[in-house]
Protein backbone atom coordinates (compact mmCIF):
# COMPACT_ATOMS: atom_id res chain seq x y z
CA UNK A 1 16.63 -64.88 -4.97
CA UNK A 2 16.97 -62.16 -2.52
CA UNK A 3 13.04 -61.04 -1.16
CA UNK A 4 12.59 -56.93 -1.62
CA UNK A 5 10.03 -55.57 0.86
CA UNK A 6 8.73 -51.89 0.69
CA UNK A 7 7.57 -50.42 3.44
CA UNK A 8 6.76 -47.24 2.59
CA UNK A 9 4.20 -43.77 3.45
CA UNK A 10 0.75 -44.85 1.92
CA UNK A 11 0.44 -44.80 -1.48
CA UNK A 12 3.53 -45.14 -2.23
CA UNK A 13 4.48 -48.74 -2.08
CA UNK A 14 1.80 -49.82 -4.22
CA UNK A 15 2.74 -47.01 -6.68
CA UNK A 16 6.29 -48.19 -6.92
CA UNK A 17 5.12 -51.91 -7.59
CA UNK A 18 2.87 -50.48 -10.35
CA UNK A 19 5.68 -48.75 -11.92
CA UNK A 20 8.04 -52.05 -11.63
CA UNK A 21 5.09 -54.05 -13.23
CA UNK A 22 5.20 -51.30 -16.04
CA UNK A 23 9.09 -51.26 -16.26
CA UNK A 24 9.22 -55.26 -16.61
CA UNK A 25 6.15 -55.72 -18.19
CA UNK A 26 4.54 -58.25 -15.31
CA UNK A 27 4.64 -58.46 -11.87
CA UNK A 28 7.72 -59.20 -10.01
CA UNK A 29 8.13 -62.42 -7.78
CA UNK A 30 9.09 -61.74 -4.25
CA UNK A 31 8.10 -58.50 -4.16
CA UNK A 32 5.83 -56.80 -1.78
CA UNK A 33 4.65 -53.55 -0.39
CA UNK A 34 3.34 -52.32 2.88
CA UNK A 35 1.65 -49.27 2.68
CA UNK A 36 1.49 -47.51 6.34
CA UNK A 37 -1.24 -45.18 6.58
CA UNK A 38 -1.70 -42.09 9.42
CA UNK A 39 -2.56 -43.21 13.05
CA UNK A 40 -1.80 -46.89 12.25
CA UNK A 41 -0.80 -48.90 14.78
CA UNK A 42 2.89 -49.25 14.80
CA UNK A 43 2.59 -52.80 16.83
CA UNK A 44 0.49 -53.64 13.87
CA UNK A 45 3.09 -52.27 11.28
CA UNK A 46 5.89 -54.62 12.92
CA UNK A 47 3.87 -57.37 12.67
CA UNK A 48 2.93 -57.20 8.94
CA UNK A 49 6.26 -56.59 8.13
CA UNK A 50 8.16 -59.63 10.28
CA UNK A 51 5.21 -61.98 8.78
CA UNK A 52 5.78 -60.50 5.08
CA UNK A 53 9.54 -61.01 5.54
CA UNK A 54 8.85 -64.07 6.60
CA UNK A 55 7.09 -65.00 3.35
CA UNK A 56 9.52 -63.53 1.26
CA UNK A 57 12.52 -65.28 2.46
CA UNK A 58 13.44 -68.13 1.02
CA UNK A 59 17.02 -68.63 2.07
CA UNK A 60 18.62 -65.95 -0.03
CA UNK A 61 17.47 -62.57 2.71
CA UNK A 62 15.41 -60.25 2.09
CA UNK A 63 16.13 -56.46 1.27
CA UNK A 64 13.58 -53.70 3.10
CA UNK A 65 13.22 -50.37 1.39
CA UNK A 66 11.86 -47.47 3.21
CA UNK A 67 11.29 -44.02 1.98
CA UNK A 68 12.39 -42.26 4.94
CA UNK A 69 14.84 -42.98 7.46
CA UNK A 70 13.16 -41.88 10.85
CA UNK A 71 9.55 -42.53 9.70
CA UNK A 72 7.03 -44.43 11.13
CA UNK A 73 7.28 -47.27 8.15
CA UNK A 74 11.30 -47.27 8.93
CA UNK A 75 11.48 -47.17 12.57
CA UNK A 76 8.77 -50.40 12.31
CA UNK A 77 10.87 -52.19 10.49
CA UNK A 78 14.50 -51.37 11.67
CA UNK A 79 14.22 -54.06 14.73
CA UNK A 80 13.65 -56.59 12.23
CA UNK A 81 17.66 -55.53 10.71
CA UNK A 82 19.32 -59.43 10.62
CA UNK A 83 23.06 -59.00 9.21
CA UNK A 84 22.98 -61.17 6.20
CA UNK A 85 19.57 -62.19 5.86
CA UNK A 86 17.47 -58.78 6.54
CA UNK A 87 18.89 -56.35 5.27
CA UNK A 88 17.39 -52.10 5.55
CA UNK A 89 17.87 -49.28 3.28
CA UNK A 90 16.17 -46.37 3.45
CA UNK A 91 15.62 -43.32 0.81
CA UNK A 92 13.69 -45.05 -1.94
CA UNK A 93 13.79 -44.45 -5.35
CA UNK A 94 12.79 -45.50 -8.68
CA UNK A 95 16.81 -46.44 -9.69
CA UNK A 96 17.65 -47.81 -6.19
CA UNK A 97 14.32 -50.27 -6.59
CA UNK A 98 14.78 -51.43 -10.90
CA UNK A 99 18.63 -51.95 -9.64
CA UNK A 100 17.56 -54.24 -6.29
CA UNK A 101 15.27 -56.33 -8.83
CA UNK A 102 18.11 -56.59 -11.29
CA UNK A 103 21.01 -57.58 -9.32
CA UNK A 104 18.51 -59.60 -6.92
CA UNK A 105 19.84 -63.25 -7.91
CA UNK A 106 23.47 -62.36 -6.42
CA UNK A 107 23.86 -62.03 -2.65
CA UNK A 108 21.74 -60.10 -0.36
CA UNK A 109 25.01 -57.24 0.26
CA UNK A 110 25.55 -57.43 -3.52
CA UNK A 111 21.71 -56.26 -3.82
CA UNK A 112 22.05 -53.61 -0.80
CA UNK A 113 25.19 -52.41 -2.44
CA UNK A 114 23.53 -52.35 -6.07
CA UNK A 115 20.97 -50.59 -4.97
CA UNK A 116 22.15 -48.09 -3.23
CA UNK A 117 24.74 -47.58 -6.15
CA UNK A 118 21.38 -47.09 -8.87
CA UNK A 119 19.88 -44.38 -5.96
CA UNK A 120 23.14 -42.79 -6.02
CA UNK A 121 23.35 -42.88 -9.91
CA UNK A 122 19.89 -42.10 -10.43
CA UNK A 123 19.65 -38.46 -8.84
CA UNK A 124 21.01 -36.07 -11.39
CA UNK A 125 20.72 -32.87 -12.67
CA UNK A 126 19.17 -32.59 -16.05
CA UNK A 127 20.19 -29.40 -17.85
CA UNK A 128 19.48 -28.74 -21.15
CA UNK A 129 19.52 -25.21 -21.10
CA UNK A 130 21.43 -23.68 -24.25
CA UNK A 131 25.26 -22.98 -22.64
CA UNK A 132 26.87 -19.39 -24.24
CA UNK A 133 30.14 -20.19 -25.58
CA UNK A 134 30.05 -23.92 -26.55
């Protein structure tokens, strides 16, 4: 089972692993957030997340989800990119993460592409504003 690691502006990641817990009733195996909070040290960053991935991996990779590409939390965690066994996505969302967790038993590029596919999916326009003529 593929590892997900958030790494994420502060409070986010815990927020998002509340609303998975809510979404699948019960917390989620393998699944961990690192909140980075203003002025932390970005040494300090990298080293919570290589140890988390670390604990996450158990063979299978693990998947890193940022919320911005170019932020602090991303550029900590973008050295620790491994082809095929860490894998970094950045742009979090609600559908990209319930889609990781889903698809996470297949392969680590079948959970980067699933994901991606569910953040893609997820952003759309909702319009129910009364349309003249139909």
């Amino acid at each position: 089972m593929v590892g997900i690691l958030l790494m994420t502006h502060a409070p986010l990641g815990q927020a998002f692993i509340a609303a998975v817990a809510h979404v699948f009733r019960g917390p989620t195996e393998r699944f961990e957030a690192i909140d980075v909070t203003a002025d932390q040290d970005t040494n300090e960053i990298h080293a919570l997340a290589k140890s988390a991935i670390q604990r996450l991996d158990e063979g299978d990779g693990v998947l890193v989800i940022t919320d911005i590409k170019g932020g602090t939390p991303s550029n900590c965690c973008n050295t620790l990119a491994e082809a095929g066994r860490v894998e970094v996505i950045a742009g979090i969302s609600l559908p990209m993460l319930l889609r990781a967790i889903t698809y996470r038993r297949d392969t680590l590029d079948v959970v980067v592409e699933m994901a991606l596919t569910g953040a893609q999916n997820g952003a759309v326009r909702v319009d129910n504003r009364i349309r003249v003529g139909t």
